[in-house]
Protein backbone atom coordinates (compact mmCIF):
# COMPACT_ATOMS: atom_id res chain seq x y z
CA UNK A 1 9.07 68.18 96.64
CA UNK A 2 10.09 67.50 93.12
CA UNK A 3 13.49 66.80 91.52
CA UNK A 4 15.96 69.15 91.74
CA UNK A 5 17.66 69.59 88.86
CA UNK A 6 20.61 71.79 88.60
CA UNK A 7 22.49 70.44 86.04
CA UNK A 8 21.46 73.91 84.20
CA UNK A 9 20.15 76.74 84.02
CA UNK A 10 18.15 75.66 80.82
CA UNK A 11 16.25 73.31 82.63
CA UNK A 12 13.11 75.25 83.75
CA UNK A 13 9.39 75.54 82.63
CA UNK A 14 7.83 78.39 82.04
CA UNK A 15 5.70 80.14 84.74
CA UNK A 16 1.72 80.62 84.64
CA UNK A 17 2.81 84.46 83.99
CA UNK A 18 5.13 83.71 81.09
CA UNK A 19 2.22 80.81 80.26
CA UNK A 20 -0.15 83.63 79.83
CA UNK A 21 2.02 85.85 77.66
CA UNK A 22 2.45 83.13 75.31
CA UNK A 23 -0.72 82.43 75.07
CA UNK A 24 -1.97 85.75 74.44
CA UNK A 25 0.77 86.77 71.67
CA UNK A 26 -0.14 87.81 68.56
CA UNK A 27 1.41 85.96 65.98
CA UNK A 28 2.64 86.29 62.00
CA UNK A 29 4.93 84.50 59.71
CA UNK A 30 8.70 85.26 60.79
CA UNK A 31 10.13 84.25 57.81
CA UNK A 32 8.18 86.98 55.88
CA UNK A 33 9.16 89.00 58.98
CA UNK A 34 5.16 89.20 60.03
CA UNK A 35 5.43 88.30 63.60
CA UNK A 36 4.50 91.05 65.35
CA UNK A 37 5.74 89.96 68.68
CA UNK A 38 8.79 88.74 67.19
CA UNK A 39 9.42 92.22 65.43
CA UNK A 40 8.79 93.63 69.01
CA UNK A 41 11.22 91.55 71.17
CA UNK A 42 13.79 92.41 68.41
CA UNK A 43 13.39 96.30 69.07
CA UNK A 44 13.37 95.75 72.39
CA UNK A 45 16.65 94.28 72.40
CA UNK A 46 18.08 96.45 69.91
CA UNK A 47 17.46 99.57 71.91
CA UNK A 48 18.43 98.04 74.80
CA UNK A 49 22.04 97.31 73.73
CA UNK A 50 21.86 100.79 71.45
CA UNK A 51 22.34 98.78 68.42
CA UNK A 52 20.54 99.25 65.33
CA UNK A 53 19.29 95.85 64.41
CA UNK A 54 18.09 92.39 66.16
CA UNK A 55 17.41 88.86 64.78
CA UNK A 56 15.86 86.12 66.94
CA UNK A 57 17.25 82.52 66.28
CA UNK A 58 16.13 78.96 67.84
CA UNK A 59 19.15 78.67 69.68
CA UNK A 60 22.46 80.76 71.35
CA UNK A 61 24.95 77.67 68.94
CA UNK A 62 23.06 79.45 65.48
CA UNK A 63 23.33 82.67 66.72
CA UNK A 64 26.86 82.38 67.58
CA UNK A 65 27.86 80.64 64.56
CA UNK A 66 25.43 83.18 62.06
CA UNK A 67 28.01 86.22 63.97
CA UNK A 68 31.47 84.22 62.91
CA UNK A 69 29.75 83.50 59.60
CA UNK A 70 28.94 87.67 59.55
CA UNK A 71 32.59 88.64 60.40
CA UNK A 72 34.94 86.10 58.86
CA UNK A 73 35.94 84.34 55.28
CA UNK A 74 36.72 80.58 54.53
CA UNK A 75 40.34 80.27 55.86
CA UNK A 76 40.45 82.79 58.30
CA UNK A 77 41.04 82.25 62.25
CA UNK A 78 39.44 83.55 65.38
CA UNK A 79 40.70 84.23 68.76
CA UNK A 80 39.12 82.78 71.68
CA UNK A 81 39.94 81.69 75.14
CA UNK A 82 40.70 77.92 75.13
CA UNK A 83 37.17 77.28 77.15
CA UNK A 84 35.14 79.54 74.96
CA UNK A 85 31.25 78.02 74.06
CA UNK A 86 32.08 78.51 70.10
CA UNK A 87 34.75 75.53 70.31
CA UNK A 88 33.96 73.21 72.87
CA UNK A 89 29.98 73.17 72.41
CA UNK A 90 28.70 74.04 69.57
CA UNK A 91 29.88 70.79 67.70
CA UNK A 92 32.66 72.50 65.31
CA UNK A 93 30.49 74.82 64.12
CA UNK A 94 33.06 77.25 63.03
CA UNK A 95 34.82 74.91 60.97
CA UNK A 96 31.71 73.50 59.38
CA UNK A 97 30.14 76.77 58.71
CA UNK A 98 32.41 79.26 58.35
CA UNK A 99 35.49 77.52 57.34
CA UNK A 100 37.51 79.16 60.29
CA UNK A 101 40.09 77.97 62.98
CA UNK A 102 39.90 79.06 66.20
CA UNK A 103 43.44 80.27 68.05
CA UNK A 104 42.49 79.27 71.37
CA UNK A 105 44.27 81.63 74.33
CA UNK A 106 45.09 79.84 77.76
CA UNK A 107 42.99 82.49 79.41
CA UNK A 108 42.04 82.97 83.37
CA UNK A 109 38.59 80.91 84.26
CA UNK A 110 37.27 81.51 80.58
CA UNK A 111 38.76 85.39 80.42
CA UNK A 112 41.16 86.60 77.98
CA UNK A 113 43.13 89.90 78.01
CA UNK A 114 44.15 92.52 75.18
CA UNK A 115 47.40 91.32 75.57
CA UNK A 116 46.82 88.11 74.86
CA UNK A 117 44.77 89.03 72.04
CA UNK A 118 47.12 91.17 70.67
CA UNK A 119 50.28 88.48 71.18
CA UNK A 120 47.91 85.86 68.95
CA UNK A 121 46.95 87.97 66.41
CA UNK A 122 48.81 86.55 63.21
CA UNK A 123 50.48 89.09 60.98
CA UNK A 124 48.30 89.95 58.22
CA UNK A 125 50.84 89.91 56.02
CA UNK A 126 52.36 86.56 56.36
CA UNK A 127 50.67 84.18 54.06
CA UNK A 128 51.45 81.23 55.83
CA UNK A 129 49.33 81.62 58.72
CA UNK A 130 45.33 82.29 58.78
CA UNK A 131 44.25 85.89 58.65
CA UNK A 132 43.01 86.73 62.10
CA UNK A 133 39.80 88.47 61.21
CA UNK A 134 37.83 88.03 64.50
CA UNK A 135 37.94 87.97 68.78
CA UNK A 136 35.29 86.08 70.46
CA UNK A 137 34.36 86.85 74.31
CA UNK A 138 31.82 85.00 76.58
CA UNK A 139 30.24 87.26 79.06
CA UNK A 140 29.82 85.30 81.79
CA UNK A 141 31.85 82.66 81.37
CA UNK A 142 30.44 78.52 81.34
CA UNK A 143 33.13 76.34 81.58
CA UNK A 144 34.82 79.14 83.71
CA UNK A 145 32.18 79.09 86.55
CA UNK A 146 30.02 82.25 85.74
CA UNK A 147 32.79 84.48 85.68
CA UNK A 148 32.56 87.93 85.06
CA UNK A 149 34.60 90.49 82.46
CA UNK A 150 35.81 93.91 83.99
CA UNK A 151 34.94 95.98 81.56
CA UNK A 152 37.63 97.90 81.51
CA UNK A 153 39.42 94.81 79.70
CA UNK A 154 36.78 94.65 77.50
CA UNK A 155 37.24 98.43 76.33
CA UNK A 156 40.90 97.44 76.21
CA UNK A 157 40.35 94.67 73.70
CA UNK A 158 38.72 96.39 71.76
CA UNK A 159 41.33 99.20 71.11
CA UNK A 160 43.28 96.61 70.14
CA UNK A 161 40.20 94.95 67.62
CA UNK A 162 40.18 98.77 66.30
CA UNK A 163 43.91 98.80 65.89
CA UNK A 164 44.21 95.64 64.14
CA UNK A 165 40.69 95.88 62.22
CA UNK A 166 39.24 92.76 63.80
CA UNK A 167 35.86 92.03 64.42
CA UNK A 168 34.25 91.85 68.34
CA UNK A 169 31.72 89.57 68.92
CA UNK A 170 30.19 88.46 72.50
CA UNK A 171 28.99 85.38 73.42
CA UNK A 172 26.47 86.50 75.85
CA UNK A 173 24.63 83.46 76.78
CA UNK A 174 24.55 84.43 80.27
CA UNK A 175 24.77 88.28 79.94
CA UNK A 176 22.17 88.83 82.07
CA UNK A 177 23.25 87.42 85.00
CA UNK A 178 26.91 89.65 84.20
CA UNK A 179 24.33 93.16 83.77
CA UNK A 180 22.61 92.20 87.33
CA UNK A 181 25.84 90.77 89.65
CA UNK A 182 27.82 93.86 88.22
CA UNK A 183 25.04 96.72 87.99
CA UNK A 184 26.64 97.28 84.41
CA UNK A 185 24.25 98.92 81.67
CA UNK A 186 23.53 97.00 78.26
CA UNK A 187 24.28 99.77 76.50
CA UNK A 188 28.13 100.23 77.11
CA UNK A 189 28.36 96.49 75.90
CA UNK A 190 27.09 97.55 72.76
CA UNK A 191 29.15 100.24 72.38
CA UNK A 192 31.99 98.02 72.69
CA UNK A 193 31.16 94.83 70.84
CA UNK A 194 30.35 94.46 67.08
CA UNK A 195 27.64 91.65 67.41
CA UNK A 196 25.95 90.46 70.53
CA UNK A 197 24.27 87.33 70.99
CA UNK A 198 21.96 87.04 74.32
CA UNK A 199 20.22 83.84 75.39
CA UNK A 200 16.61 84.12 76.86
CA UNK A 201 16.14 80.32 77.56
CA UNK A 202 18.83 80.55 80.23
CA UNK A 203 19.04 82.41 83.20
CA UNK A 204 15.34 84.37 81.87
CA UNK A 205 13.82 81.17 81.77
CA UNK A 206 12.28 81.01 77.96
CA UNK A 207 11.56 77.44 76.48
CA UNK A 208 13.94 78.34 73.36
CA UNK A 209 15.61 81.60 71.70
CA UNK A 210 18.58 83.46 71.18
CA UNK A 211 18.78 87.14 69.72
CA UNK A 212 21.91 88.64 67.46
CA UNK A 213 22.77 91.78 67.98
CA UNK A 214 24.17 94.70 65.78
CA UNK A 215 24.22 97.94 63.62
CA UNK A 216 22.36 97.62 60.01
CA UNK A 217 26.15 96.89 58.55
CA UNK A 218 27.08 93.63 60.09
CA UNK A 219 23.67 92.64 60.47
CA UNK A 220 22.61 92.76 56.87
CA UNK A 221 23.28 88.97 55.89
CA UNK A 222 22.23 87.19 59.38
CA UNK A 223 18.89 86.95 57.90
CA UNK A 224 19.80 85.05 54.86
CA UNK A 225 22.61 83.07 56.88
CA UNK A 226 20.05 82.30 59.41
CA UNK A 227 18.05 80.61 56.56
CA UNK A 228 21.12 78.66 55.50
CA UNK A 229 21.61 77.51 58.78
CA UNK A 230 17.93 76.25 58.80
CA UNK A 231 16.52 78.85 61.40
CA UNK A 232 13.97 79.74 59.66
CA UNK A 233 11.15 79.58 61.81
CA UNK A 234 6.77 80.73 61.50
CA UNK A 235 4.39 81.90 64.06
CA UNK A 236 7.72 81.89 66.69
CA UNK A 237 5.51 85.07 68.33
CA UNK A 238 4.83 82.37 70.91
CA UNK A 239 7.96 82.56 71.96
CA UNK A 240 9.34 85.41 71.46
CA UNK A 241 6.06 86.76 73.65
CA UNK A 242 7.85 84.36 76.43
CA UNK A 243 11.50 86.60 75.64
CA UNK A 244 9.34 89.84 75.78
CA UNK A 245 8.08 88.69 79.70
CA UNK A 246 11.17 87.70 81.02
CA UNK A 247 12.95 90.50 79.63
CA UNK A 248 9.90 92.31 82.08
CA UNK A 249 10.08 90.39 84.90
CA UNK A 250 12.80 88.07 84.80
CA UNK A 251 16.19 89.78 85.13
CA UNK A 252 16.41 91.36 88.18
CA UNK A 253 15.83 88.03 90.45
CA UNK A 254 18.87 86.84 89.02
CA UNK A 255 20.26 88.91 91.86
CA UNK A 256 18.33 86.04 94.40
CA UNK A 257 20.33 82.83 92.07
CA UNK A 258 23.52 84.32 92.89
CA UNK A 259 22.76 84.60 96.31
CA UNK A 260 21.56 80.74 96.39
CA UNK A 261 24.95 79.79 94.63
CA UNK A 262 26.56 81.85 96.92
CA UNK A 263 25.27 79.98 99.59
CA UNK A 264 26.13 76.89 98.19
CA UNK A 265 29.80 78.04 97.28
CA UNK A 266 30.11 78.67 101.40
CA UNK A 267 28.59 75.28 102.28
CA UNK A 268 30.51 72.93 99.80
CA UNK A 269 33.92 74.73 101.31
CA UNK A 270 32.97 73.97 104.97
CA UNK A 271 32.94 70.21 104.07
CA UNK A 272 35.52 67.88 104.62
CA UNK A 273 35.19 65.74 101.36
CA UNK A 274 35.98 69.09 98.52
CA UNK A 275 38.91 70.10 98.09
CA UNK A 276 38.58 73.33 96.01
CA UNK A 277 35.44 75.42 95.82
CA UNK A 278 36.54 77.49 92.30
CA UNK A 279 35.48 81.76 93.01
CA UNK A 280 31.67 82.49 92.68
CA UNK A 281 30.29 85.84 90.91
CA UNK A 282 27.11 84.64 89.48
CA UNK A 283 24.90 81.28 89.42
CA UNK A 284 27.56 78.54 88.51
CA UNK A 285 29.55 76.81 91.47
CA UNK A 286 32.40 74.57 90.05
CA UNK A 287 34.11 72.59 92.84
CA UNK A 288 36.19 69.22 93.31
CA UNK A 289 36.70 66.44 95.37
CA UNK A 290 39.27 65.77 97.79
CA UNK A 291 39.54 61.91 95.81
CA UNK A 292 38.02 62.01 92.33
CA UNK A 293 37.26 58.39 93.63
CA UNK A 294 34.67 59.45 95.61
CA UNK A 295 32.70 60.72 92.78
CA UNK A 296 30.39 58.04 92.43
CA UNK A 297 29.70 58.10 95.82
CA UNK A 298 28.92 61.65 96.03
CA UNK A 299 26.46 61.67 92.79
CA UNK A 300 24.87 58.17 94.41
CA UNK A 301 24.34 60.43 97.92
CA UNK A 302 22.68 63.30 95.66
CA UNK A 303 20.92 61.09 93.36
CA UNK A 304 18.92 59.45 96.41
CA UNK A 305 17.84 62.81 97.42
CA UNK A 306 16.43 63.09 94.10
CA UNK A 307 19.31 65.84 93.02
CA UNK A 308 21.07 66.12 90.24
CA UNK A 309 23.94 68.29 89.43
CA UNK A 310 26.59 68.09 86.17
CA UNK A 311 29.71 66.11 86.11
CA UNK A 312 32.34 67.93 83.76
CA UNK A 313 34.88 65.09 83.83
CA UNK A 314 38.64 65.46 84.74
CA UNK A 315 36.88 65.84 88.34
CA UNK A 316 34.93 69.08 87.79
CA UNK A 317 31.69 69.06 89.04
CA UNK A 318 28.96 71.55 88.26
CA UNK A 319 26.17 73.41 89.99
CA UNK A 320 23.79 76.07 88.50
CA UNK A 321 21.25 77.70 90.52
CA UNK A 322 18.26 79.12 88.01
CA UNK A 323 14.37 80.19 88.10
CA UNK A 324 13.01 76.85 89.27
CA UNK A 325 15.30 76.33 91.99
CA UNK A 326 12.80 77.64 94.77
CA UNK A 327 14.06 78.23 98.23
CA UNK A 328 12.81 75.52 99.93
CA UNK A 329 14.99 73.25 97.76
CA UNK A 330 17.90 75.48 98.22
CA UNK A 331 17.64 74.55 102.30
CA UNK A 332 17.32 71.25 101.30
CA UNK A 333 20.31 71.03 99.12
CA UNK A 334 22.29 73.05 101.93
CA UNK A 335 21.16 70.50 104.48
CA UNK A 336 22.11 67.55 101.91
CA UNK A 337 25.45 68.62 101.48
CA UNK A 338 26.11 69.18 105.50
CA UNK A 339 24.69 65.28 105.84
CA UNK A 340 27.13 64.04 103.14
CA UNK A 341 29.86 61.58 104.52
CA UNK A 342 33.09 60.47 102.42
């Protein structure tokens, strides 16, 4: 058996079907906008949300960045939960690009709430403070263990977006996964958020690609920020012909990685050496250590068992259960963890 990796969810290889598809893809020059596949995935997304427009980027960071570039000015400020993606890992992005601060909300496992939005907005008309011109969510949530939004919080920030004339943009890296655990349909999340950006090179198992999200009005820059921010790519048909596959195959076994981290969730709080197993919706387990000390020896146990799994610091450690985590590794893993002595 080979390594198992789950460190990520971004870690996988493409499969002989999604091999095929790439290979097979017809191909243009995206820049001119002449990939036909390209074009296609972009539609297919589109519709699927009920937006109007679609724009494929290298990776979920541009995309993400392109959308605050979209809906803000130099010298404005954001609102984001305090673990949010567009702060912690994506390098200062939205100070380098955009010019923006980010008014970070101490939020629940990721998750912010419409009143918390609407406590941090800053009045618009006190020029001392940053014009709030923007709200970013992450559906689920990374750093918050694959939680999921209720949506019902979601329609209530954005009454308060509407009532304050703020923008709405999702961070939907992991959307999918949020879609399947909840049986929620795409198109109510577009309904409710002004850009989307969805990763395929996560949980659907593409080698790279992102896709933004919108109606004709917010979207009609991303192109031209997109080629500021060096996205620019040619024949990326290739890929996007990988996108177009796992959007066709791909999304409904997320239902079996959530089971697996399920699993995993039940084990690690049976043993004797964790102390707190954090809740489990989708395919991210975050737990900890009875003694942080014992760290090295648990990541020593797993690395002999050729395992590896993500150390967060400040004694979080990570698990993500994805397409190339097969079951025969999961009852390996299981077994592993039952062995383990502290």
């Amino acid at each position: 058996m080979r390594e198992i990796d789950l460190r990520s969810d971004t870690v996988t290889r493409p499969t002989s079907g999604m091999l095929k598809a790439i290979m097979s893809a017809e191909v243009g020059d995206d820049v001119y906008k002449e990939d036909p596949t390209v074009n296609a995935l972009e539609d297919k997304l589109a519709k699927m949300f009920g937006k109007e427009e679609a724009l494929f980027f290298p990776t979920g960071s541009m995309a993400n960045q392109a959308a605050i570039k979209l809906h803000t000015q130099p010298a404005d400020q954001l609102i984001c939960d305090k673990w949010a993606h567009v702060f912690n890992y994506e390098g200062g992005g939205a100070s380098f690009n955009s010019g923006v601060s980010c008014k970070l909300i101490d939020g629940e496992r990721g998750m912010i709430t419409a009143a918390q939005v609407e406590e941090n907005i800053n009045p618009p008309d006190f020029y001392h403070s940053p014009l709030t011109t923007l709200v970013c969510l992450e559906n689920t949530t990374n750093k918050g263990g694959g939680a999921c939004y209720d949506l019902k919080e979601i329609k209530e920030v954005r009454k308060v977006c509407n009532t304050y004339k703020l923008g709405l943009h999702l961070d939907g890296a992991r959307l999918f996964n949020a879609l399947v655990a909840k049986n929620e349909d795409p198109k109510d999340y577009g309904k409710l958020f002004d850009t989307i950006s969805v990763c395929l090179s996560k949980g659907l198992g593409i080698p790279m690609g992102s896709v933004l999200i919108g109606d004709k009005e917010i979207m009609k820059n991303a192109i031209r920020v997109r080629k500021v921010l060096g996205g620019g790519m040619r024949q990326v048909g290739f890929m996007a012909a990988a996108g177009i596959y796992a959007l066709d195959n791909h999304v409904e076994r997320l239902a079996e990685d959530h089971k697996r981290a399920a699993d995993i969730a039940e084990t690690l709080d049976a043993a004797s050496y964790v102390g707190e197993v954090e809740p489990v919706e989708t395919n991210i387990i975050i737990f900890y250590l009875k003694n942080t000390s014992d760290e090295v020896a648990f990541m020593n146990n797993l690395q002999q068992e050729n395992i590896r799994i993500s150390n967060m610091g400040q004694g979080k450690l990570r698990i993500v259960t994805h397409l190339d985590y097969s079951e025969a590794m999961h009852q390996k893993f299981l077994k592993v963890l039952k062995q383990i002595k502290l």
